[in-house]
N, C-alpha and C. Protein backbone atom coordinates (compact mmCIF):
# COMPACT_ATOMS: atom_id res chain seq x y z
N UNK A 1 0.85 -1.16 0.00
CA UNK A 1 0.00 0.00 0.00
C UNK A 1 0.90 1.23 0.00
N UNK A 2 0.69 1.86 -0.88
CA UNK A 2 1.29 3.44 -1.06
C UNK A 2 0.73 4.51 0.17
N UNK A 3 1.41 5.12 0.12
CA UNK A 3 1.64 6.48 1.20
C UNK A 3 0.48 7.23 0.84
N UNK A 4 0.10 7.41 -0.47
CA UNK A 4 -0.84 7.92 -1.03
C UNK A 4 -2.32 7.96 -1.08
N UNK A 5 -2.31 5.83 -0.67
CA UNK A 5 -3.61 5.07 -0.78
C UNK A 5 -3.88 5.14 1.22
N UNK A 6 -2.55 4.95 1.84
CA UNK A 6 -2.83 5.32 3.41
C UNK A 6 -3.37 6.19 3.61
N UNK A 7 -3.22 8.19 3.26
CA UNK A 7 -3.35 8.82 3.16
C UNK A 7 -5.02 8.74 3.10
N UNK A 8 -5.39 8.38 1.77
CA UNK A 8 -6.64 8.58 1.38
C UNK A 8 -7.18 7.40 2.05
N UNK A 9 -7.41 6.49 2.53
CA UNK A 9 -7.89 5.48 3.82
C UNK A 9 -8.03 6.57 5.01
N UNK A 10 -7.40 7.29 5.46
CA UNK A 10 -7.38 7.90 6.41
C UNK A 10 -7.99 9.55 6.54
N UNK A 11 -8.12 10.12 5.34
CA UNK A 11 -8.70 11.58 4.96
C UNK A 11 -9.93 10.81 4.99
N UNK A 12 -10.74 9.87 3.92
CA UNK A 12 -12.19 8.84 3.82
C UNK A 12 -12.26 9.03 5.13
N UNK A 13 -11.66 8.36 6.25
CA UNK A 13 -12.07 7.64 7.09
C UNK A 13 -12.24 8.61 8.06
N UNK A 14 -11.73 9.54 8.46
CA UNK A 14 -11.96 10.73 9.24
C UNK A 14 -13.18 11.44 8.78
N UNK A 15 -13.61 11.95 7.37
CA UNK A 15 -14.88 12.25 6.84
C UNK A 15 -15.67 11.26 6.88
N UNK A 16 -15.98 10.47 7.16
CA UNK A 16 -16.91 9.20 7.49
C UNK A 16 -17.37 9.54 8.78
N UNK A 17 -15.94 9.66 9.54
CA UNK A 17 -16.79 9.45 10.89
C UNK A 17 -17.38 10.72 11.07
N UNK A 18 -17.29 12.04 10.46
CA UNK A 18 -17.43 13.43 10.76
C UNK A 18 -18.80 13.08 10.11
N UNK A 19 -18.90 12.38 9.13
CA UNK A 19 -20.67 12.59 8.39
C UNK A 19 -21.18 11.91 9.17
N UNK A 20 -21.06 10.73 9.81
CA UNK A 20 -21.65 10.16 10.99
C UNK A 20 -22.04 10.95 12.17
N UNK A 21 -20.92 11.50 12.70
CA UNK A 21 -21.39 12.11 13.47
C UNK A 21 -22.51 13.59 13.37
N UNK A 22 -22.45 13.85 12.61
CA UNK A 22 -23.15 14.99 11.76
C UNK A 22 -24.42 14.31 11.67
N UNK A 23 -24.77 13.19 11.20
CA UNK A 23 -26.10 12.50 11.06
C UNK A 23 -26.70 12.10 12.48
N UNK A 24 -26.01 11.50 13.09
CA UNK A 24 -26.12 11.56 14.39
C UNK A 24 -26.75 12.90 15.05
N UNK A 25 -26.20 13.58 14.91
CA UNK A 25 -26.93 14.75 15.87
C UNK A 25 -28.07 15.16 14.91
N UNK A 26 -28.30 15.59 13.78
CA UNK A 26 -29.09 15.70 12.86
C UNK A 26 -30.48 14.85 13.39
N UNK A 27 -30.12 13.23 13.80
CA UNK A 27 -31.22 12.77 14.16
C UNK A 27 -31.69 12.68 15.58
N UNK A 28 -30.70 13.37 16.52
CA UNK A 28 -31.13 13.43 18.00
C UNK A 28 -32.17 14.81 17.97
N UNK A 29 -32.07 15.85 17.01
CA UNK A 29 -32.58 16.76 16.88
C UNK A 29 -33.54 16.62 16.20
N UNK A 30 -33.92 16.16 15.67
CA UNK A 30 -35.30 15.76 15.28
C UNK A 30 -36.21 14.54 15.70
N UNK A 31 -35.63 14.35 16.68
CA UNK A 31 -36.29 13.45 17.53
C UNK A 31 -37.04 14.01 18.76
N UNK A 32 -35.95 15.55 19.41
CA UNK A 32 -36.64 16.47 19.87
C UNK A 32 -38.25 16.87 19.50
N UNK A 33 -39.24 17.06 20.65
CA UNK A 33 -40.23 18.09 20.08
C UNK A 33 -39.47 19.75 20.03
N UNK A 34 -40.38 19.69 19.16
CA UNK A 34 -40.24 21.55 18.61
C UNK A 34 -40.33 22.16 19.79
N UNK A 35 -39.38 23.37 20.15
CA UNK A 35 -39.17 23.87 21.04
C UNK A 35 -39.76 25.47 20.84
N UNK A 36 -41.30 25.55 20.93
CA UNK A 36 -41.76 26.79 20.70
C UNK A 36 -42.16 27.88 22.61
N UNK A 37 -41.54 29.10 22.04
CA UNK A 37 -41.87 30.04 22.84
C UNK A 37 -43.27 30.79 23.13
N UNK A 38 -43.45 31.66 23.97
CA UNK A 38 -44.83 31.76 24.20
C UNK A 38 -45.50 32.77 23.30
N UNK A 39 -44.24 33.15 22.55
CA UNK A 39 -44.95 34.39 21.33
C UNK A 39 -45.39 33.07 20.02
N UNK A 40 -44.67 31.85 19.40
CA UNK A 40 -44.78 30.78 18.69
C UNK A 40 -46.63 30.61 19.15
N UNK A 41 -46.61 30.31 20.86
CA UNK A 41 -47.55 29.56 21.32
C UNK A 41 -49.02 30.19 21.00
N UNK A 42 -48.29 31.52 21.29
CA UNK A 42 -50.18 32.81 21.03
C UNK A 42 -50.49 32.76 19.62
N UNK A 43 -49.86 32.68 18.68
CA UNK A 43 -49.91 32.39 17.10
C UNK A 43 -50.62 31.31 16.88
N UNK A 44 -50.09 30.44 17.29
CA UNK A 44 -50.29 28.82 16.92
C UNK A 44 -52.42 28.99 17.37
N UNK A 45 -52.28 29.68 19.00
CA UNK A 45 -53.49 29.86 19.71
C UNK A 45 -54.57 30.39 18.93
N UNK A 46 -53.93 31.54 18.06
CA UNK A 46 -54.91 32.68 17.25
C UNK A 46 -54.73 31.77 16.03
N UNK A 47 -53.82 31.34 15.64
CA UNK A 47 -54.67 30.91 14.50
C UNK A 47 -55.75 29.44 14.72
N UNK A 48 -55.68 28.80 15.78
CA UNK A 48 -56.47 27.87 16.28
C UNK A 48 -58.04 29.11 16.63
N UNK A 49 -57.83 29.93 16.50
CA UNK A 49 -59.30 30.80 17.21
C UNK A 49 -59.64 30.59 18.32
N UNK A 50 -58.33 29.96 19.10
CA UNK A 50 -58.19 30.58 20.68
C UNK A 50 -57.74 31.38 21.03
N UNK A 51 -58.77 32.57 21.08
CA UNK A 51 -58.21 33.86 21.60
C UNK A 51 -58.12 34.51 22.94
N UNK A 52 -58.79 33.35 24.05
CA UNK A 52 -58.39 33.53 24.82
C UNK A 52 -56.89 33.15 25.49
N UNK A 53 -57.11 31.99 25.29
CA UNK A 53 -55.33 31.68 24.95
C UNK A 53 -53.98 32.57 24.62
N UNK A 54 -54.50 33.19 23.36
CA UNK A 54 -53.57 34.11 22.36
C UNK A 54 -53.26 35.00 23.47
N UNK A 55 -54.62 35.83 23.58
CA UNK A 55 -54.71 36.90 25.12
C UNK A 55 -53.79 36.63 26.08
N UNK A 56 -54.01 35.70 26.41
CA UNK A 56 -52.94 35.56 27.75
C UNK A 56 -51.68 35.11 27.48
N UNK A 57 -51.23 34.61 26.48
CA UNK A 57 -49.90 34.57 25.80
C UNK A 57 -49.40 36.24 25.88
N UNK A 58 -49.65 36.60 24.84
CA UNK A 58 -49.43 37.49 24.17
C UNK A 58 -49.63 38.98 25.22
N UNK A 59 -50.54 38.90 25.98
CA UNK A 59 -50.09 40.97 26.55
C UNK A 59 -48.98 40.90 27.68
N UNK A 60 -48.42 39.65 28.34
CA UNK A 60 -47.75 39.89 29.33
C UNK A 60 -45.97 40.36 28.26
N UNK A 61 -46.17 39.89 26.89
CA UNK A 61 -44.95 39.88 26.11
C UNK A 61 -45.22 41.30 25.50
N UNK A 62 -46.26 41.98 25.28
CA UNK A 62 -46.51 43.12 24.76
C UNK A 62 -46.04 44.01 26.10
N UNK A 63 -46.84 43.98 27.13
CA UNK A 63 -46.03 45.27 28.28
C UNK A 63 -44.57 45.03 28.06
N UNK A 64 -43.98 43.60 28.24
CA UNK A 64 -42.40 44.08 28.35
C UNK A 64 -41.64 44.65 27.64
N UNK A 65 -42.20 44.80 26.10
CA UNK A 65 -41.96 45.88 25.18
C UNK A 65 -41.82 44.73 23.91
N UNK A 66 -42.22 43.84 23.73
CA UNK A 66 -41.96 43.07 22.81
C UNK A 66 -42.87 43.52 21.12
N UNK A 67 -42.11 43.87 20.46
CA UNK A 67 -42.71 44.69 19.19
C UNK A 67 -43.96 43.69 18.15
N UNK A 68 -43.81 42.59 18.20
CA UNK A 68 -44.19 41.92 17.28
C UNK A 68 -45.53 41.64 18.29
N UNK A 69 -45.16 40.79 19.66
CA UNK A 69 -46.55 40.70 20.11
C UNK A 69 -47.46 42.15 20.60
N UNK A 70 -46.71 43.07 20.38
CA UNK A 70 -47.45 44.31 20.11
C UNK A 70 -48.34 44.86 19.27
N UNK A 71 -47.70 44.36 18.12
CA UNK A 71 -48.55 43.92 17.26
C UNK A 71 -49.64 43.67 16.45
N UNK A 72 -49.38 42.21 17.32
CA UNK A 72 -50.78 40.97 17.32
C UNK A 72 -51.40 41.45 18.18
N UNK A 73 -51.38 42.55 19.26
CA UNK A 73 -51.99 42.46 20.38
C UNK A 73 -53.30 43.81 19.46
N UNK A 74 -52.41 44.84 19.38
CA UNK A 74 -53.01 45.78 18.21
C UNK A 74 -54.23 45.04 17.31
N UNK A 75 -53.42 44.38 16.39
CA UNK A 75 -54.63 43.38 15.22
C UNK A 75 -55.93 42.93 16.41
N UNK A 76 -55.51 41.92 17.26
CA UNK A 76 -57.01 41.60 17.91
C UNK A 76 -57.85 42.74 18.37
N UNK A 77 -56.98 43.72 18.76
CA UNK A 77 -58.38 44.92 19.06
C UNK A 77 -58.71 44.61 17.98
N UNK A 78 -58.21 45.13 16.93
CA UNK A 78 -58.52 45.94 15.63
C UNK A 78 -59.88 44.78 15.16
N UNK A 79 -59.10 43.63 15.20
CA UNK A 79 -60.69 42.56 14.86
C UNK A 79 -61.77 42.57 15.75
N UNK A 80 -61.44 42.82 16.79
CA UNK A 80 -62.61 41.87 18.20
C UNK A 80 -62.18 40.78 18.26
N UNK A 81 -61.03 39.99 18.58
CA UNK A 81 -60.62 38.65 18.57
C UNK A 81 -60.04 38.35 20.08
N UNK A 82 -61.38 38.23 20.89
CA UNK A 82 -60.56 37.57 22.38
C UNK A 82 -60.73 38.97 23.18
N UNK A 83 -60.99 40.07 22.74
CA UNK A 83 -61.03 41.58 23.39
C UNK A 83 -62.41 42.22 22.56
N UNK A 84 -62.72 43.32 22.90
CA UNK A 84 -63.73 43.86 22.34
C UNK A 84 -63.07 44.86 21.96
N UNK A 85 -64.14 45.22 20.37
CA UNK A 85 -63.12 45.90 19.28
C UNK A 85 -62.81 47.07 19.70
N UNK A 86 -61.51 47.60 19.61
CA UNK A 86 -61.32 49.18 20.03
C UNK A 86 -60.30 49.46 19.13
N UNK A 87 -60.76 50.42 18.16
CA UNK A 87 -59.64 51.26 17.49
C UNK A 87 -58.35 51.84 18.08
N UNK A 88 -58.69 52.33 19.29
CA UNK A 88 -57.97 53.18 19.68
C UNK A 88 -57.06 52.83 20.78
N UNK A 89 -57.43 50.85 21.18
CA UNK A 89 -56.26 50.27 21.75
C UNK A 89 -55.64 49.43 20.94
N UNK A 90 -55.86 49.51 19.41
CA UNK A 90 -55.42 49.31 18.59
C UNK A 90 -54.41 50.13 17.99
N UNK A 91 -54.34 51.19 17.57
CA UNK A 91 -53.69 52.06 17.92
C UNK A 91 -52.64 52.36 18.72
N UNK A 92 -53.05 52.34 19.63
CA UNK A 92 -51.69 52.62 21.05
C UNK A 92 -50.69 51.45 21.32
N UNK A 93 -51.21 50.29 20.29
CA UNK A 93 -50.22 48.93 20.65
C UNK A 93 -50.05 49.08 19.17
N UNK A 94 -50.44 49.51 18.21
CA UNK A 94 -49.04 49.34 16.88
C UNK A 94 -47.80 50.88 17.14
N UNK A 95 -48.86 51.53 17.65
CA UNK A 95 -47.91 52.96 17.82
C UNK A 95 -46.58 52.35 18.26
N UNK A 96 -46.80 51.83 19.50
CA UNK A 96 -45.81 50.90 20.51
C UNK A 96 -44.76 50.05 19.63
N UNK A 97 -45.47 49.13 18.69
CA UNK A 97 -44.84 48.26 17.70
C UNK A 97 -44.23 49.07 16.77
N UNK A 98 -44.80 49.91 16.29
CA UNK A 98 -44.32 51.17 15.02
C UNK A 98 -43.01 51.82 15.18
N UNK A 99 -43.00 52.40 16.78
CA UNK A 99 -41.83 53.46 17.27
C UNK A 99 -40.56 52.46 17.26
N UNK A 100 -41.18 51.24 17.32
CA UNK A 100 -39.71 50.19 17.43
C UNK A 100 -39.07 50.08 16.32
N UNK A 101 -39.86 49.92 15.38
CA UNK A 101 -39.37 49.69 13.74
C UNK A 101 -40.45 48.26 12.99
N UNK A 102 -41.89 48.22 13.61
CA UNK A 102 -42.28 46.93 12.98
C UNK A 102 -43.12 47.65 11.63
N UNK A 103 -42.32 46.92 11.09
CA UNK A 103 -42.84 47.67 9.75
C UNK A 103 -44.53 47.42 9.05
N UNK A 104 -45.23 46.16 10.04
CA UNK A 104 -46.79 45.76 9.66
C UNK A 104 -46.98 46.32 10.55
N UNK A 105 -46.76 47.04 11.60
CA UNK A 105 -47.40 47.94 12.40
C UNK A 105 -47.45 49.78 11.94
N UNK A 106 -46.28 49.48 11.50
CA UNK A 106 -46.20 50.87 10.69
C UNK A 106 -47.42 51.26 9.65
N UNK A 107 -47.17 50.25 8.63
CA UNK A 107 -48.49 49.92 7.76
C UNK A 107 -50.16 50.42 8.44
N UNK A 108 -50.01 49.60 9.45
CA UNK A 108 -51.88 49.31 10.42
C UNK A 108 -51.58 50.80 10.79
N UNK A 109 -50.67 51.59 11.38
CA UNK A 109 -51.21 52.87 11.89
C UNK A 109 -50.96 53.65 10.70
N UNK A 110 -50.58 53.83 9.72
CA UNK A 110 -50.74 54.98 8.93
C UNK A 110 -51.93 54.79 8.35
N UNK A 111 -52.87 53.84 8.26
CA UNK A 111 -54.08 53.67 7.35
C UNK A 111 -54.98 54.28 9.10
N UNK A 112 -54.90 53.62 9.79
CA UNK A 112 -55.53 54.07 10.82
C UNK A 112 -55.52 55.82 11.00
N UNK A 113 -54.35 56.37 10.46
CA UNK A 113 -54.48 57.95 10.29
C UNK A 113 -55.45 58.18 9.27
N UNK A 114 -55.07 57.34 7.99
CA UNK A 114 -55.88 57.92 7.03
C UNK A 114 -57.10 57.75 7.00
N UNK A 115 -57.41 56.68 7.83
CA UNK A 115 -59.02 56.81 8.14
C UNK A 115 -59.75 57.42 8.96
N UNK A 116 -58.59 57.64 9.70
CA UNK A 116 -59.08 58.06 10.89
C UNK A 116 -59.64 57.37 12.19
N UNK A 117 -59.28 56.40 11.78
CA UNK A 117 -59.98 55.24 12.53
C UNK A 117 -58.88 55.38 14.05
N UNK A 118 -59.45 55.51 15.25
CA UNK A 118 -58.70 55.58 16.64
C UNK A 118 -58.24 56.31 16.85
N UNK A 119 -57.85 57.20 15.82
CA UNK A 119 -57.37 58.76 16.07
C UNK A 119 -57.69 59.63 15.09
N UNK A 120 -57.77 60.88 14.84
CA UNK A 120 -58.25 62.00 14.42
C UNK A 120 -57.42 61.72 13.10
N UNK A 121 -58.10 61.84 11.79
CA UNK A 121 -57.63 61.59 10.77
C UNK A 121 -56.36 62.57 10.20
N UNK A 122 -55.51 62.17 9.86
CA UNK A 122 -54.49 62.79 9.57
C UNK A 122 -53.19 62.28 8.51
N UNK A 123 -53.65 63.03 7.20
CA UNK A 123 -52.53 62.25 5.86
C UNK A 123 -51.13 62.54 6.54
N UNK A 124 -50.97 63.90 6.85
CA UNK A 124 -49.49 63.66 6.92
C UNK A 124 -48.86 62.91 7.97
N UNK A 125 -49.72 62.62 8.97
CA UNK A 125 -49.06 61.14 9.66
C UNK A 125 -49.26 59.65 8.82
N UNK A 126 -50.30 59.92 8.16
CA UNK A 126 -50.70 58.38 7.59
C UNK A 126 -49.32 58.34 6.28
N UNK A 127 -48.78 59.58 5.65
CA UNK A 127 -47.85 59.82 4.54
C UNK A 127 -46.31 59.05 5.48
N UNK A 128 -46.23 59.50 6.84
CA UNK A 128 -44.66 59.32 7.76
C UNK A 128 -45.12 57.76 7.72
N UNK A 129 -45.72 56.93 8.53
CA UNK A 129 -45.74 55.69 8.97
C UNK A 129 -46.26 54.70 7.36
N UNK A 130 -47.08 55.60 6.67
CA UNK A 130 -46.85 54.42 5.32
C UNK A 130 -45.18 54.48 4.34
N UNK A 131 -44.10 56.04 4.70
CA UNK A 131 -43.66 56.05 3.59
C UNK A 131 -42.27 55.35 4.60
N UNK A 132 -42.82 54.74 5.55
CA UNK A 132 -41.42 54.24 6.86
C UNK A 132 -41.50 52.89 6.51
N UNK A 133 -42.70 52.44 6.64
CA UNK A 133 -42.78 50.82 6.19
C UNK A 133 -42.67 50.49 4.15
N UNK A 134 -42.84 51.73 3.92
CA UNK A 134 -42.71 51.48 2.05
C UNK A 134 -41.32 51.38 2.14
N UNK A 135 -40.28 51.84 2.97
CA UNK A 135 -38.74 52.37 2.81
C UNK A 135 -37.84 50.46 3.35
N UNK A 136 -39.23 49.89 4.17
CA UNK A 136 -38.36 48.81 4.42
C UNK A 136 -38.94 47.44 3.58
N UNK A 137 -38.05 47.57 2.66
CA UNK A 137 -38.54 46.65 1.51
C UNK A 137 -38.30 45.22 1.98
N UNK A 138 -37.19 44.97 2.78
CA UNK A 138 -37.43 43.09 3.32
C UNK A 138 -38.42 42.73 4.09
N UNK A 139 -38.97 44.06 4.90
CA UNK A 139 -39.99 44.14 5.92
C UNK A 139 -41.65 44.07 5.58
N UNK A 140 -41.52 43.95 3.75
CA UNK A 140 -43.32 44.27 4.02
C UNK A 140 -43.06 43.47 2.37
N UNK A 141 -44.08 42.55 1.97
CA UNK A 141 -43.89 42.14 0.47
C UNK A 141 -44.51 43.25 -0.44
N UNK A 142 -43.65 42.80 -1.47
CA UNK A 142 -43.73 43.78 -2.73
C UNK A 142 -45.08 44.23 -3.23
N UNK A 143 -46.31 43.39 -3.14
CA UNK A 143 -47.34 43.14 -3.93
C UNK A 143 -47.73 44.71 -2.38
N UNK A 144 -48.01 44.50 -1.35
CA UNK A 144 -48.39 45.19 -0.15
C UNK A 144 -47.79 46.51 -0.70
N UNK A 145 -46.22 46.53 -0.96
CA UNK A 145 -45.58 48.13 -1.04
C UNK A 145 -45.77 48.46 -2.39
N UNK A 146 -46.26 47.82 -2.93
CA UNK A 146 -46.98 48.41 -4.42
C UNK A 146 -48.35 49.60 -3.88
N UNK A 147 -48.94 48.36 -3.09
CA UNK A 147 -50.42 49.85 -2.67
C UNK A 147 -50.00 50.50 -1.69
N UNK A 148 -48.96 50.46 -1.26
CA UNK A 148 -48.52 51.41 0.19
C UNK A 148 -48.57 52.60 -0.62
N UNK A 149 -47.73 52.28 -1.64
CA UNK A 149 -46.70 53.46 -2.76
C UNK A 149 -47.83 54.05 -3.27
N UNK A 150 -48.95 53.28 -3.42
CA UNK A 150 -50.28 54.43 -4.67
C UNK A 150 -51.02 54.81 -3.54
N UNK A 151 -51.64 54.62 -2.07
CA UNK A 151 -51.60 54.95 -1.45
C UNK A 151 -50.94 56.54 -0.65
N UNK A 152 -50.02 56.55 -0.47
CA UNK A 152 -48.59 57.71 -0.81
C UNK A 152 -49.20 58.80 -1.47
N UNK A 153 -49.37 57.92 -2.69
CA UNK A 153 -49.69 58.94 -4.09
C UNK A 153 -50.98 59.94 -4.14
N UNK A 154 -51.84 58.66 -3.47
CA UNK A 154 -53.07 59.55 -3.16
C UNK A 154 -53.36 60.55 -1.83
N UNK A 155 -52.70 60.24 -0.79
CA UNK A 155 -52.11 61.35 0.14
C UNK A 155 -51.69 62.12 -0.17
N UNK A 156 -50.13 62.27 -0.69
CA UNK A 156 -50.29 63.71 -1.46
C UNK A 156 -50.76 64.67 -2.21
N UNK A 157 -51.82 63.62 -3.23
CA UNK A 157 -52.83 64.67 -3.75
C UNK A 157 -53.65 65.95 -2.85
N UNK A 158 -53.75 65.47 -1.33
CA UNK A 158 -54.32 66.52 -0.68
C UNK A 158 -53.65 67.43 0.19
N UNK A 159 -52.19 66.62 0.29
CA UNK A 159 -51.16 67.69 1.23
C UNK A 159 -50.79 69.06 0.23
N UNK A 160 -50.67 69.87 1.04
CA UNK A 160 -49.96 70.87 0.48
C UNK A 160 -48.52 71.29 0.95
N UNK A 161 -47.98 71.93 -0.19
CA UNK A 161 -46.68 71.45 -0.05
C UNK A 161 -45.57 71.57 1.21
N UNK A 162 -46.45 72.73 1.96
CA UNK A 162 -45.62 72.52 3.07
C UNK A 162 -45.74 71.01 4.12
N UNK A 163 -47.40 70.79 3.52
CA UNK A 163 -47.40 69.59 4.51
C UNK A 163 -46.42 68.42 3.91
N UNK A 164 -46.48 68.39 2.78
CA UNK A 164 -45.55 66.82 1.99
C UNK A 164 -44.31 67.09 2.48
N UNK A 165 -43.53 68.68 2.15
CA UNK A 165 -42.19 68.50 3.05
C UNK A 165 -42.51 68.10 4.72
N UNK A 166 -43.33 68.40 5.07
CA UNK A 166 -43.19 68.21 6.71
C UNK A 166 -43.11 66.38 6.99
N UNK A 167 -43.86 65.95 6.23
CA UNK A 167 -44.03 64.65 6.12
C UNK A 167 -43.15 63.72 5.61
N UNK A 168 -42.30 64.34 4.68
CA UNK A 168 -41.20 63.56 4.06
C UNK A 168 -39.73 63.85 5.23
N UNK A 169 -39.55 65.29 5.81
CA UNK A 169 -38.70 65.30 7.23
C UNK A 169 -39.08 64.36 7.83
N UNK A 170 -40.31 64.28 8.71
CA UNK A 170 -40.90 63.72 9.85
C UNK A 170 -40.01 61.72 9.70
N UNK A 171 -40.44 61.59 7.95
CA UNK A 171 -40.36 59.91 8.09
C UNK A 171 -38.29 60.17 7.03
N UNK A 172 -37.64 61.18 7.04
CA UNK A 172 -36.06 60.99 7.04
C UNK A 172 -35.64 60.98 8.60
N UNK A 173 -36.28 61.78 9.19
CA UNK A 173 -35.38 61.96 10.58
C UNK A 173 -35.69 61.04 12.12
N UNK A 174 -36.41 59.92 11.23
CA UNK A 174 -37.65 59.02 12.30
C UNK A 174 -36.26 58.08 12.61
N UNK A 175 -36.47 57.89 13.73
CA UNK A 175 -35.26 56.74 14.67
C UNK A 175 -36.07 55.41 15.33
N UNK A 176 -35.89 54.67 14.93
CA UNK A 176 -36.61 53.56 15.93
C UNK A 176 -36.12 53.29 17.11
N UNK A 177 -36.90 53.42 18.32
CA UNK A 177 -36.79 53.26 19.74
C UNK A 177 -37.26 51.80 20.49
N UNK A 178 -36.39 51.61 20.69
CA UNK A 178 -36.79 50.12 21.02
C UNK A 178 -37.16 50.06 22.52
N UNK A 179 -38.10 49.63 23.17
CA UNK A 179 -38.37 49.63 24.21
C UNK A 179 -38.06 48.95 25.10
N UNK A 180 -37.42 48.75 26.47
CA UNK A 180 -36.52 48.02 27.55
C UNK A 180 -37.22 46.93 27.66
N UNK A 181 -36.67 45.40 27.64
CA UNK A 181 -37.80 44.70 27.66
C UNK A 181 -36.80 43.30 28.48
């Protein structure tokens, strides 16, 4: 046997045992159950149409400042899902989600300006929080920031121009604040 053929007996044989062992853990880990958290758990809950469940998942993770179940917590006002419908604590929990940087919360409160819905109607806020979530393109799908953008379009038809500059400052100089959690 050549030095060459030892060699390669022994490079094989070391990658053998490395893919072994690699498969090995591969299958101790999927032998595991899924290891879901209690924001996973309120999801799983709401989309089961346990919303009482979701509820109690989900607001003790929203006070500690958690953006996403802020959210969801927002959307169920906004439906009546497990709470009774309120715009306007709908509102105050995407605001919450929004100031952080969640960009589907951003979305829910600038239409909520433009409707007016939970708070006093207002384009050039609905122009800052739609043109914050249009700006984060991994954050919202394309088909969504297509109508964000004509949306936009139709807001400015009624700003005037000092308001569109005020509105186009407001969403350059916007910082996301993340809340202590």
């Amino acid at each position: 046997m050549t030095a060459e053929t030892r060699l390669w007996q022994a490079v094989t044989g070391e990658h053998a045992m490395r893919l072994l062992k690699i498969m090995l853990v591969l299958l101790v880990c999927a032998a595991q159950p899924a290891m879901a958290g209690p924001f996973e758990d309120a999801v799983v809950a709401y989309d089961k149409r346990d919303y009482r469940t979701a509820l109690d998942l989900i607001s003790p993770l929203a006070e500690q400042g958690n953006a996403d179940a802020q959210f969801m917590l927002g959307r169920m006002y906004d439906s009546g899902h497990g709470v009774p419908k309120d715009y306007a604590a709908a509102v105050a929990w995407w605001r919450r989600a929004a100031n952080q940087g969640n960009a589907q919360a951003q979305v829910n409160l600038g239409y909520m300006y433009r409707l007016g819905q939970g708070v006093p109607q207002d384009d050039v806020q609905a122009h800052v929080w739609l043109s914050l979530a249009a700006s984060r393109r991994s954050a919202v799908a394309e088909e969504d920031r297509k109508r964000i953008i004509e949306t936009i379009g139709f807001i400015e038809l009624k700003l005037t121009d000092d308001q569109r500059a005020m509105a186009q400052k407001l969403a350059r100089e916007w910082k996301p604040r993340p809340e202590r959690q």
